[in-house]
C-alpha atoms as a PDB file:
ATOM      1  CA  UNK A   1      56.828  -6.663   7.223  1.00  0.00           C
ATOM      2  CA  UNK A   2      55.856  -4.146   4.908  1.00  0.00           C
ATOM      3  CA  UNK A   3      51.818  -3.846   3.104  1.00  0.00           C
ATOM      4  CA  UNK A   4      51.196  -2.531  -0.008  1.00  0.00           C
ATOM      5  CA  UNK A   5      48.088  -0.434   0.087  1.00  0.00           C
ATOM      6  CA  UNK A   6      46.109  -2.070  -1.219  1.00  0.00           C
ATOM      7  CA  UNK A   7      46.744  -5.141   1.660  1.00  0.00           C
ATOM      8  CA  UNK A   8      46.259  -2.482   4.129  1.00  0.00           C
ATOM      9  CA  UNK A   9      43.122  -1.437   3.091  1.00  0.00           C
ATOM     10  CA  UNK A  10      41.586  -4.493   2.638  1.00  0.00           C
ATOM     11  CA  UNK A  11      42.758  -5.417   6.599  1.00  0.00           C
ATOM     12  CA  UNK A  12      41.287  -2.219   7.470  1.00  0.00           C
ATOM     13  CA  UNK A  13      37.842  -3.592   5.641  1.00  0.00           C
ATOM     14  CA  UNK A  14      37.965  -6.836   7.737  1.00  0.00           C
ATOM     15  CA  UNK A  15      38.472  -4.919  10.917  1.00  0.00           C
ATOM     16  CA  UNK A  16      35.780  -2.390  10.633  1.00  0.00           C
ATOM     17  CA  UNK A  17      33.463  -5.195   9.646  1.00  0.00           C
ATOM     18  CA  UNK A  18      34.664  -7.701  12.329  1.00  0.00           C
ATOM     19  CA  UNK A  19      33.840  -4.430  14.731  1.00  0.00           C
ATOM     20  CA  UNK A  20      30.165  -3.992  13.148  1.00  0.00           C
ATOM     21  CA  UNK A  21      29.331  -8.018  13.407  1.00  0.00           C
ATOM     22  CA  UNK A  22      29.851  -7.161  17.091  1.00  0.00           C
ATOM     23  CA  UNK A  23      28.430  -4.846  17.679  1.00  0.00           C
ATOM     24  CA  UNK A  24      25.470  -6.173  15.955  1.00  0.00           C
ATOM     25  CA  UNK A  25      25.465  -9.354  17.985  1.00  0.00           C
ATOM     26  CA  UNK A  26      25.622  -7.284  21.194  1.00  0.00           C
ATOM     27  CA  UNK A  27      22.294  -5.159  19.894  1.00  0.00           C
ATOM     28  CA  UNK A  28      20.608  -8.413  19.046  1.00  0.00           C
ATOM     29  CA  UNK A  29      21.339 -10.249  22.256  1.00  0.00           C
ATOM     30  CA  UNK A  30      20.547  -7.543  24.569  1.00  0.00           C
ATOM     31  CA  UNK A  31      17.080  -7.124  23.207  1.00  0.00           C
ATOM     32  CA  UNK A  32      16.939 -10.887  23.146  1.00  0.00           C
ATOM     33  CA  UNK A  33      17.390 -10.769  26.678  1.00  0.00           C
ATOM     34  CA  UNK A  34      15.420  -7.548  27.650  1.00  0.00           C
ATOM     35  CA  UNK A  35      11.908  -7.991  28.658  1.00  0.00           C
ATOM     36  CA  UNK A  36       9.103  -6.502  26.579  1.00  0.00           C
ATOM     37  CA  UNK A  37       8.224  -2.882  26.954  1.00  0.00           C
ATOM     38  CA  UNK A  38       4.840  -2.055  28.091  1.00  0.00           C
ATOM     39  CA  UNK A  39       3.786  -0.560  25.319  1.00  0.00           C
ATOM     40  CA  UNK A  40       3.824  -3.376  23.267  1.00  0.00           C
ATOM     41  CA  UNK A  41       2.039  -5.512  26.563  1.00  0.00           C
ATOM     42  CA  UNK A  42      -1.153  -2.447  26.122  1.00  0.00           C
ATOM     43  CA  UNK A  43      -0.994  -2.893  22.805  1.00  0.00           C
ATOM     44  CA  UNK A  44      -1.480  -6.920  22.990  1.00  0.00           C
ATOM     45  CA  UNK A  45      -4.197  -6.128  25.677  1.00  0.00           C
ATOM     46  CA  UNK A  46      -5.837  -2.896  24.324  1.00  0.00           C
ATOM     47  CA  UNK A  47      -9.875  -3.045  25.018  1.00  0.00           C
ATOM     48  CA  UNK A  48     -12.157  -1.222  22.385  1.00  0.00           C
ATOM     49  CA  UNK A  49     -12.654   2.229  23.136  1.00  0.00           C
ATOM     50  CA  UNK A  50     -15.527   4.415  22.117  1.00  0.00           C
ATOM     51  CA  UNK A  51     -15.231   7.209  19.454  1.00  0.00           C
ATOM     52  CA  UNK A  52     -14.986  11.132  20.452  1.00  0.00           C
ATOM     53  CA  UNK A  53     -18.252  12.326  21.317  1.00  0.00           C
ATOM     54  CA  UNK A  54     -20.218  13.044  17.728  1.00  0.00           C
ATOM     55  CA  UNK A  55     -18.530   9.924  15.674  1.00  0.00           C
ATOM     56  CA  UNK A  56     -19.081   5.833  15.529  1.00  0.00           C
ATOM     57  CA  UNK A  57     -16.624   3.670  15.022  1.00  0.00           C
ATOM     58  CA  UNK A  58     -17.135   1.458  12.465  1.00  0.00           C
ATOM     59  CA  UNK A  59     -14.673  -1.867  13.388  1.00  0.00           C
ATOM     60  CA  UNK A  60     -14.193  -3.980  10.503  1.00  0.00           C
ATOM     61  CA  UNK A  61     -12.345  -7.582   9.584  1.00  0.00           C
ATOM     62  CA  UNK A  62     -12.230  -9.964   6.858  1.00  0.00           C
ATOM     63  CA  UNK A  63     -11.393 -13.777   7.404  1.00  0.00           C
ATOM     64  CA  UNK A  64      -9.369 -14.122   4.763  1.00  0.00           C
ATOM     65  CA  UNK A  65      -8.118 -17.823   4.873  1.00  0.00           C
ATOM     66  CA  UNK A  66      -7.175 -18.356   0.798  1.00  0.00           C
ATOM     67  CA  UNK A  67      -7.352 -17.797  -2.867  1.00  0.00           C
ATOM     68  CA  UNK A  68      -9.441 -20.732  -3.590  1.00  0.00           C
ATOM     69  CA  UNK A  69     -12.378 -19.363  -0.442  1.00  0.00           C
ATOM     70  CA  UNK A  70     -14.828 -17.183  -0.373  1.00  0.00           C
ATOM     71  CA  UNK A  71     -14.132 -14.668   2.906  1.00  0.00           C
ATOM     72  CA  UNK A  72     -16.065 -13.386   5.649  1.00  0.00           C
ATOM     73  CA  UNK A  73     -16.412  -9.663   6.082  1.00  0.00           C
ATOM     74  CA  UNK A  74     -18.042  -7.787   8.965  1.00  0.00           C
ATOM     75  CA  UNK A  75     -18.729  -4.183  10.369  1.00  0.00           C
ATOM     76  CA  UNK A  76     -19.641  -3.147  13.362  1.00  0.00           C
ATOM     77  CA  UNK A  77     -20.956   0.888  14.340  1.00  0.00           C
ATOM     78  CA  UNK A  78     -20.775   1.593  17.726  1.00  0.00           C
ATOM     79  CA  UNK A  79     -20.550   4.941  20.009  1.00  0.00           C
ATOM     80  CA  UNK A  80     -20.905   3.749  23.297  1.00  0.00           C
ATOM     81  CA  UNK A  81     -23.455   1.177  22.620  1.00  0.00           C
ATOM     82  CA  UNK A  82     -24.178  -1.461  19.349  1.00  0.00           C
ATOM     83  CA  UNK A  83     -26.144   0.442  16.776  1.00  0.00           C
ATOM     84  CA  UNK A  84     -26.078  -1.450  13.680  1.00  0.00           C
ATOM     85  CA  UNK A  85     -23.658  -4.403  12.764  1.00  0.00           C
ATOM     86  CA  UNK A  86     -23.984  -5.877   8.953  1.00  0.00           C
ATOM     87  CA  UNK A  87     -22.003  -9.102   7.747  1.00  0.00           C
ATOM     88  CA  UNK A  88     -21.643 -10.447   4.091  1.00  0.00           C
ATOM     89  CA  UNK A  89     -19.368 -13.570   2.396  1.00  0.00           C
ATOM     90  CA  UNK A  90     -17.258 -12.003  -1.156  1.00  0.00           C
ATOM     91  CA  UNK A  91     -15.714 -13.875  -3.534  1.00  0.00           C
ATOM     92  CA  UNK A  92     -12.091 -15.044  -3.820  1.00  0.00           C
ATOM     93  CA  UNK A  93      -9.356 -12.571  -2.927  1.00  0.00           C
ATOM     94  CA  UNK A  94      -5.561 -13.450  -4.400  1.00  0.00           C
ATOM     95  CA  UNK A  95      -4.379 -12.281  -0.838  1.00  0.00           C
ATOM     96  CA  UNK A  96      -5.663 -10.681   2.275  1.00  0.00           C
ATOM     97  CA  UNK A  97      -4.565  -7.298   1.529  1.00  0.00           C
ATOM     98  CA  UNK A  98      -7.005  -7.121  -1.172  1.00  0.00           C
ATOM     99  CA  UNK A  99      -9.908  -9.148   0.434  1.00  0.00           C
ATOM    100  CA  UNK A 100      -9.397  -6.527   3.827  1.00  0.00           C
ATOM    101  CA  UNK A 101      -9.423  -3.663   0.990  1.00  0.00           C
ATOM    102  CA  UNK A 102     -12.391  -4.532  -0.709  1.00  0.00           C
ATOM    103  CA  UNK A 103     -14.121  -5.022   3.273  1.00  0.00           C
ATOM    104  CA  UNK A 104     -12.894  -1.640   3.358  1.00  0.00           C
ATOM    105  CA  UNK A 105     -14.979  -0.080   0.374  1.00  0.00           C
ATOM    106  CA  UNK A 106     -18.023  -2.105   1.567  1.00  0.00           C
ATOM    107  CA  UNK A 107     -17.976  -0.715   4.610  1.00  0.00           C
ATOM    108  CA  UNK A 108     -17.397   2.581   3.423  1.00  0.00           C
ATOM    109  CA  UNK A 109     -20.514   2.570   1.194  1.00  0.00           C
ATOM    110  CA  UNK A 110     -22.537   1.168   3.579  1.00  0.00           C
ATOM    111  CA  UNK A 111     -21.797   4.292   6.671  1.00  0.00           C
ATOM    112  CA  UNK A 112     -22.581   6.485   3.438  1.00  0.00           C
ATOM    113  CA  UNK A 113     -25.872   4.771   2.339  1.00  0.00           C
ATOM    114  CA  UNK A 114     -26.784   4.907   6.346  1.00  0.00           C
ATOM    115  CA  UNK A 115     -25.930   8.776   5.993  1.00  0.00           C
ATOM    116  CA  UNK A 116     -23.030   8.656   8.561  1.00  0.00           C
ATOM    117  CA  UNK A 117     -20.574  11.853   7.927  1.00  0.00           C
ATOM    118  CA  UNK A 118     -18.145  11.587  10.967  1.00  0.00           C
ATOM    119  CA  UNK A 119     -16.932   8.257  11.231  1.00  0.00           C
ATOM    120  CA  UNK A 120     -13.244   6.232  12.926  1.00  0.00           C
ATOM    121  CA  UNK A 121     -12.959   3.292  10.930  1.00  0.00           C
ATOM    122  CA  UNK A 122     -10.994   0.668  12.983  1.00  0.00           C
ATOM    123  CA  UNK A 123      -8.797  -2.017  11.743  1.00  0.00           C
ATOM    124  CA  UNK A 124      -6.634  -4.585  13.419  1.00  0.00           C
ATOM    125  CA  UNK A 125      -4.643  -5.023   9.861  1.00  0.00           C
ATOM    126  CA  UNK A 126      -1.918  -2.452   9.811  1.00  0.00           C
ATOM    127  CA  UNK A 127      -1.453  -2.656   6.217  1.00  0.00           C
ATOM    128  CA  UNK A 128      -4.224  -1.713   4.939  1.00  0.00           C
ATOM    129  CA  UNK A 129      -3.955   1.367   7.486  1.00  0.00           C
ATOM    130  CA  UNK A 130      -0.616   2.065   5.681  1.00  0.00           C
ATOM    131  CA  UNK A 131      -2.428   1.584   2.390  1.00  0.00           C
ATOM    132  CA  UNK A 132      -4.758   4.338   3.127  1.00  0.00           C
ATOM    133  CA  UNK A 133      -2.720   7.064   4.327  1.00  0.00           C
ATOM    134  CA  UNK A 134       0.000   6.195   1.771  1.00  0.00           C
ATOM    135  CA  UNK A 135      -1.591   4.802  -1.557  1.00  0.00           C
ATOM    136  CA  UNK A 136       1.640   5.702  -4.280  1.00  0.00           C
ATOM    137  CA  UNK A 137       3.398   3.536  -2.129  1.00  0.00           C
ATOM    138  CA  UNK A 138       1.099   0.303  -2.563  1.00  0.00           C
ATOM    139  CA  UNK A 139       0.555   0.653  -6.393  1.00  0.00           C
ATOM    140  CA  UNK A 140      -0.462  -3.011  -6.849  1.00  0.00           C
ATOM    141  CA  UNK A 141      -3.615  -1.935  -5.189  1.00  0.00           C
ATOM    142  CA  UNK A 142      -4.516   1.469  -6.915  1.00  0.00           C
ATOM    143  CA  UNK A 143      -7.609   0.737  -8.361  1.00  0.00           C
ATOM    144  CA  UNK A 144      -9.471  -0.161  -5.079  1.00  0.00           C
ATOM    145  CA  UNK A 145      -7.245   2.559  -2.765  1.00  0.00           C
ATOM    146  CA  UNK A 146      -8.845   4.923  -5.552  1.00  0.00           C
ATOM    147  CA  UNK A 147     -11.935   3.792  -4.600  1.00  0.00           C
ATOM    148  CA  UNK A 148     -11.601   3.923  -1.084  1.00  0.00           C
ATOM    149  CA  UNK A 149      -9.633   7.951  -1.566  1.00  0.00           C
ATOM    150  CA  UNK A 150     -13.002   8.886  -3.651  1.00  0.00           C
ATOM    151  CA  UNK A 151     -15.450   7.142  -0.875  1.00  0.00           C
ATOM    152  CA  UNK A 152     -13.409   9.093   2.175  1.00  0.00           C
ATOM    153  CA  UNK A 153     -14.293  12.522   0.409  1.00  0.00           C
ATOM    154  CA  UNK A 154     -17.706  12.011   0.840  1.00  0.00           C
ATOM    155  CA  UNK A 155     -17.519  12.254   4.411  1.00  0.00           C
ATOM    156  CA  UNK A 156     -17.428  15.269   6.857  1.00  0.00           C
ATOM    157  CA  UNK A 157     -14.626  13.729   8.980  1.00  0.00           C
ATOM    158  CA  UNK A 158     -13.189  10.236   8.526  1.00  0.00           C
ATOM    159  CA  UNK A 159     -10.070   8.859  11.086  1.00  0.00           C
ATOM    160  CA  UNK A 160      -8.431   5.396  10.858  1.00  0.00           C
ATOM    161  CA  UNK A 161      -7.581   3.648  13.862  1.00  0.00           C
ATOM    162  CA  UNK A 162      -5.202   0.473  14.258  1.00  0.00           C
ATOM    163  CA  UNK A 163      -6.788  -1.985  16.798  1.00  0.00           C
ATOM    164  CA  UNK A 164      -4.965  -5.145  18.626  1.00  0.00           C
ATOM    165  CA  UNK A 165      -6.548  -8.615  17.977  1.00  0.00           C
ATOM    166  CA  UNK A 166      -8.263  -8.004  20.889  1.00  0.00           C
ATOM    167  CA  UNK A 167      -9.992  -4.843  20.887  1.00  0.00           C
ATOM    168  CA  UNK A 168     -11.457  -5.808  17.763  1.00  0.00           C
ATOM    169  CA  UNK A 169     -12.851  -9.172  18.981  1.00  0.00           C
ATOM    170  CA  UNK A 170     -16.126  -9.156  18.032  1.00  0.00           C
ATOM    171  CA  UNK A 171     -15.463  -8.142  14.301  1.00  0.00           C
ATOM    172  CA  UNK A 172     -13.125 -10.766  14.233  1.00  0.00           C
ATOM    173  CA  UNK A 173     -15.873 -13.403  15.562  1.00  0.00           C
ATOM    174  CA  UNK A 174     -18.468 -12.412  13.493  1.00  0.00           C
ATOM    175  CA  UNK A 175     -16.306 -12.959  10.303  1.00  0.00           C
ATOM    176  CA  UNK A 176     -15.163 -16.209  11.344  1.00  0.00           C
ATOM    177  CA  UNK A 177     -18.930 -17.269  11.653  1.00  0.00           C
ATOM    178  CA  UNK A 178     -19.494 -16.881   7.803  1.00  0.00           C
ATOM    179  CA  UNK A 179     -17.599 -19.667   6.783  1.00  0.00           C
ATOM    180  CA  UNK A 180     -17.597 -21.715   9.555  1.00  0.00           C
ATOM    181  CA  UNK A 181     -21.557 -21.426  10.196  1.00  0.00           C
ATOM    182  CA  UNK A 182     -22.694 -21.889   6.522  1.00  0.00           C
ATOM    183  CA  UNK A 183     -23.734 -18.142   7.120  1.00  0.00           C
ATOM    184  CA  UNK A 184     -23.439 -16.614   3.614  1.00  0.00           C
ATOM    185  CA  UNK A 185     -26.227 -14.943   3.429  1.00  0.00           C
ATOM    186  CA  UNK A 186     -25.505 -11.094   3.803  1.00  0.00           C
ATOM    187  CA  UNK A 187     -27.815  -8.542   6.408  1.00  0.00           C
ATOM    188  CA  UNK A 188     -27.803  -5.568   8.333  1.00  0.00           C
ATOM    189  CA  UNK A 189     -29.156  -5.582  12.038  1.00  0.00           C
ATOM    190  CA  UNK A 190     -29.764  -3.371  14.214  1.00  0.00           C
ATOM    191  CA  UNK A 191     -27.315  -3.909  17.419  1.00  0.00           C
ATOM    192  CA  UNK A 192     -24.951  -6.721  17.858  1.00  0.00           C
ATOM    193  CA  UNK A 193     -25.991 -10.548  17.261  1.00  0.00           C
ATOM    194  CA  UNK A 194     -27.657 -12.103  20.259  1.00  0.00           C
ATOM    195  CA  UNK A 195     -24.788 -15.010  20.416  1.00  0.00           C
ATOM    196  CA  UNK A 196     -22.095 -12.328  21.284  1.00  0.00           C
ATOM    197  CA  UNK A 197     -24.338 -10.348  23.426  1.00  0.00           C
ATOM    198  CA  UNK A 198     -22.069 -11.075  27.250  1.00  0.00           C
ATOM    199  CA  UNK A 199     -19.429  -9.837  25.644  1.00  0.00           C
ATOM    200  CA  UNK A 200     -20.279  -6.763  23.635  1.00  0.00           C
ATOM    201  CA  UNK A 201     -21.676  -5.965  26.973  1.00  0.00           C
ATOM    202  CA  UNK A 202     -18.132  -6.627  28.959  1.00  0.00           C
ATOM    203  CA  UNK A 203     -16.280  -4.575  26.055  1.00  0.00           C
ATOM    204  CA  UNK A 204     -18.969  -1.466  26.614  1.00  0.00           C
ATOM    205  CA  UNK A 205     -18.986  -1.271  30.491  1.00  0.00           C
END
């Protein structure tokens, strides 16, 4: 039987794409079937970890549940013990990129008003970590990643540092308690709060 070729190339078509569907299902069921690597095991695991000698960390997180709540935000300086932790409810934020954005600036002016100049912010939201180092590509959020770009440059040295759910625990508790404790009311304080004490202690050992 003879093909035109125009019947020939469209075989050809169904063949090479047959061939990639395989080899696509192969791809996916082998790493289906592989166990996790151990990166992503530390990562999952990960315990805080102290600054380089001469900087605090400043952890921060925002319990950003919906549009309609107000949020809890929280930081928390450390070097290799507590020194000051500060925790505040803001208004409603459309989505939790902004609400961890505007947590951001916050915190920002706050290491600056408590005359910090080497800080390591840390962050277990990787997007707003992306935001940061790459603002043209998040343009829905200029106006506060302006903010933030103009509040970095008034710092000697400032690093940003992804955490796992777990290493930044105790941000993550403290936040919660603002809505869930009626705790609106906004402070600074020296150390860590006394209810969290056992394990800001674990974390630092």
């Amino acid at each position: 039987m003879l093909l035109d070729a125009e019947t020939q190339e469209s075989l050809t078509t169904q063949v090479h794409n047959a061939l990639e569907e395989a080899r696509l299902w192969n791809e996916l069921n082998s790493t289906q079937q592989s166990p996790a690597p151990l990166q992503s095991v530390y990562q999952l695991t990960k315990k805080w970890e102290p600054p380089l000698p001469g900087y605090v960390k400043c952890n921060i997180h925002s319990n950003w549940i919906n549009a309609k709540l107000h949020s809890g935000v929280v930081y928390f300086v450390r070097e290799h013990n507590v020194l000051y932790h500060s925790r505040d409810a803001i208004t409603f934020s459309p989505n939790r990129v902004t609400d961890e954005l505007r947590c951001l600036v916050w915190a920002l002016r706050s290491m600056k008003a408590l005359d910090y100049q080497e800080i390591v912010v840390g962050s277990d939201f990787q997007e707003i970590i992306d935001a940061v180092k790459n603002p043209k590509e998040w343009p829905r959020y200029r106006d506060l990643l302006q903010q933030i770009g103009t509040l970095c440059g008034l710092f000697q040295s400032i690093a940003f540092e992804t955490e796992s759910p777990s290493s930044n625990q105790i941000a993550r508790e403290i936040s919660k308690s603002v809505l869930r404790d009626g705790r609106l009311q906004s402070y600074l304080a020296l150390g860590g709060p006394a209810w969290l004490h056992q394990r800001i202690l674990r974390e630092s050992v």
